[in-house]
C-alpha atoms as a PDB file:
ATOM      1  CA  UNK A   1       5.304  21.390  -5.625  1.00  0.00           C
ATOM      2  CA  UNK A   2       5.184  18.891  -8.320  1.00  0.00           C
ATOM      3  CA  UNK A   3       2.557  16.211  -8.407  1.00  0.00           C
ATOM      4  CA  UNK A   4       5.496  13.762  -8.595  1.00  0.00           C
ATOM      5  CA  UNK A   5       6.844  14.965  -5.317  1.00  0.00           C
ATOM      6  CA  UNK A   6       2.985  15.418  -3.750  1.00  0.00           C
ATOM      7  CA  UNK A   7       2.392  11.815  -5.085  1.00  0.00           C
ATOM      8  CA  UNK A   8       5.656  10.326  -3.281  1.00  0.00           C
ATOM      9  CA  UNK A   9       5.132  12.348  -0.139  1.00  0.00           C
ATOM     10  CA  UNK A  10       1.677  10.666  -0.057  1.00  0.00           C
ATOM     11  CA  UNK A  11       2.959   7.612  -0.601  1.00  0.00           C
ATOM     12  CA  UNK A  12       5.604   7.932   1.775  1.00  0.00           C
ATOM     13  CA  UNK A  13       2.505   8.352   4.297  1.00  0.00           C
ATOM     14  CA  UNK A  14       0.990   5.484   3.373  1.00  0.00           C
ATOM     15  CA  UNK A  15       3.699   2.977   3.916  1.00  0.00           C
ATOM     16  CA  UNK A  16       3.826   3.819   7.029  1.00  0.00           C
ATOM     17  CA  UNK A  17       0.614   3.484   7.853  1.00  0.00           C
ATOM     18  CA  UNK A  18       0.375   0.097   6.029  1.00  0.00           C
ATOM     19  CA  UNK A  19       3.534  -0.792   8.145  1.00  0.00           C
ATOM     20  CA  UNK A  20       1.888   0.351  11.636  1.00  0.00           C
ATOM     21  CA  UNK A  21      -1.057  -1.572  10.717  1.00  0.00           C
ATOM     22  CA  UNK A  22       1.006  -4.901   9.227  1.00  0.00           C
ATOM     23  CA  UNK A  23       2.775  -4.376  13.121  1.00  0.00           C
ATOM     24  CA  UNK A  24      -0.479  -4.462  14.649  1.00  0.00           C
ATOM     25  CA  UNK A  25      -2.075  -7.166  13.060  1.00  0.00           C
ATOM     26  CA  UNK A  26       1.054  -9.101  13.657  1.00  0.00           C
ATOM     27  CA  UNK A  27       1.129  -8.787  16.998  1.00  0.00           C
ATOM     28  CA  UNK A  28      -2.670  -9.685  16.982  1.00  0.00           C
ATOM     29  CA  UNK A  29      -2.576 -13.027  14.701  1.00  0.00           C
ATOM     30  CA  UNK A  30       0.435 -14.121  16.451  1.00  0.00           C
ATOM     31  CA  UNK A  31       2.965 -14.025  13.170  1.00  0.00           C
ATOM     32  CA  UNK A  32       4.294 -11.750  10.607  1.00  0.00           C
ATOM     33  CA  UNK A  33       0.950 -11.287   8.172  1.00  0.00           C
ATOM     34  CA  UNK A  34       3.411 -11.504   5.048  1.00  0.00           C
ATOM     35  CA  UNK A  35       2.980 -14.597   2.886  1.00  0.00           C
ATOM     36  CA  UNK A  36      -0.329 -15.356   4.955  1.00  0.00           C
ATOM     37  CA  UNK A  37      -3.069 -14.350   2.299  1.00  0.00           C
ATOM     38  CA  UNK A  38      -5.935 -13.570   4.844  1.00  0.00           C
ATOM     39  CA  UNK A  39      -3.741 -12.014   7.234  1.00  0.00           C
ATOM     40  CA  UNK A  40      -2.841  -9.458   3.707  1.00  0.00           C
ATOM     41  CA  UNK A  41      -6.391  -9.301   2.473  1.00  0.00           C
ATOM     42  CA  UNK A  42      -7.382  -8.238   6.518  1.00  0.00           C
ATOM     43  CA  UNK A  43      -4.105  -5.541   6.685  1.00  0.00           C
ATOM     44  CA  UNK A  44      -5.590  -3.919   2.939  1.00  0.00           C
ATOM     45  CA  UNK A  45      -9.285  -3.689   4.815  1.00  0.00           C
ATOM     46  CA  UNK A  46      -7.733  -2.122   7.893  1.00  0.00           C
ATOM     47  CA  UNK A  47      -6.009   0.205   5.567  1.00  0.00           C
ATOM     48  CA  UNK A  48      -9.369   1.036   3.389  1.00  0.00           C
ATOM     49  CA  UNK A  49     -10.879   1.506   6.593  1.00  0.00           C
ATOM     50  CA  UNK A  50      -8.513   3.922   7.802  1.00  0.00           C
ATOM     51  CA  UNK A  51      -8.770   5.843   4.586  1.00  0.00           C
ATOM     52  CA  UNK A  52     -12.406   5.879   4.701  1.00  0.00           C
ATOM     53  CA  UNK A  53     -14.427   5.251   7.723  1.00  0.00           C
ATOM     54  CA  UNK A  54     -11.425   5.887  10.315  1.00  0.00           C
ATOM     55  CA  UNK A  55     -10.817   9.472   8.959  1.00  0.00           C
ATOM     56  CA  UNK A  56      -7.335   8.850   7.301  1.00  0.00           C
ATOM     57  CA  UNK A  57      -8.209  10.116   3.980  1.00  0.00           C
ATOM     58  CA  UNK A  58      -9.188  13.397   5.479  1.00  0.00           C
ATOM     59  CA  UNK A  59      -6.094  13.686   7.408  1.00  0.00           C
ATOM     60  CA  UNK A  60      -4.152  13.244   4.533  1.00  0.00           C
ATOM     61  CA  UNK A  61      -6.063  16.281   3.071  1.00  0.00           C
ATOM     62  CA  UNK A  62      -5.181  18.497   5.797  1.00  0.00           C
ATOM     63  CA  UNK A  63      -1.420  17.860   5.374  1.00  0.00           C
ATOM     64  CA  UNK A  64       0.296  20.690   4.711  1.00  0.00           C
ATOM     65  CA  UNK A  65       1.489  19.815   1.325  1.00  0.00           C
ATOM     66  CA  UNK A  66      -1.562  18.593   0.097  1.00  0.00           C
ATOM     67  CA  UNK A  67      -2.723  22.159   0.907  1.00  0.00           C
ATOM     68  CA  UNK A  68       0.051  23.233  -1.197  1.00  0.00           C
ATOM     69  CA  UNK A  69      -0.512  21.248  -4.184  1.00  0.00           C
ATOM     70  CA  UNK A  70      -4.422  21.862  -3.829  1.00  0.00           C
ATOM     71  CA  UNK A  71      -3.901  25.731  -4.117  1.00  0.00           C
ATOM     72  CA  UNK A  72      -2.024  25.114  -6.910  1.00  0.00           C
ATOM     73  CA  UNK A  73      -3.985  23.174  -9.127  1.00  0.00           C
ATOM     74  CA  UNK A  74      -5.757  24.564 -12.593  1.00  0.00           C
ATOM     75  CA  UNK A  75      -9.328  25.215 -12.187  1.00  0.00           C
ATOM     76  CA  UNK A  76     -11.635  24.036 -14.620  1.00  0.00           C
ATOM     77  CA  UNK A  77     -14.358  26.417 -15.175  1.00  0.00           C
ATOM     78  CA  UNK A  78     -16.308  26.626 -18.492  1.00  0.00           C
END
């Protein structure tokens, strides 16, 4: 697998996160978060927070293609 293609599968996941969450928050503040600047700068915390503290980033690791790509990556030993 290319990184191109890892880096757009990856992104792919992402989105929809970031879309999941944007639905959530919605629902919670009442209105669509777009165009409403602390409604965005909440939805990109939630996100970071999923990446980091909620376990998302690790999940992404354990995709299968990530797998794929990591097992295929140069090793840089001196």
């Amino acid at each position: 697998m290319s990184l191109r293609t890892y880096n757009k599968s990856q992104l792919a996941v992402l989105r929809a996160v970031k879309d999941d969450l944007k639905y959530y928050l919605g629902k919670e503040i009442g209105h669509d978060p777009q165009g409403d600047a602390a409604a965005l700068t909440e939805l990109e915390t939630r996100l970071a927070d999923w990446l980091t503290i909620g376990g998302g980033g690790a999940w992404l690791r354990s995709l299968p293609e990530v797998q794929e790509e990591s097992t295929n990556q140069p090793t840089n030993k001196k």
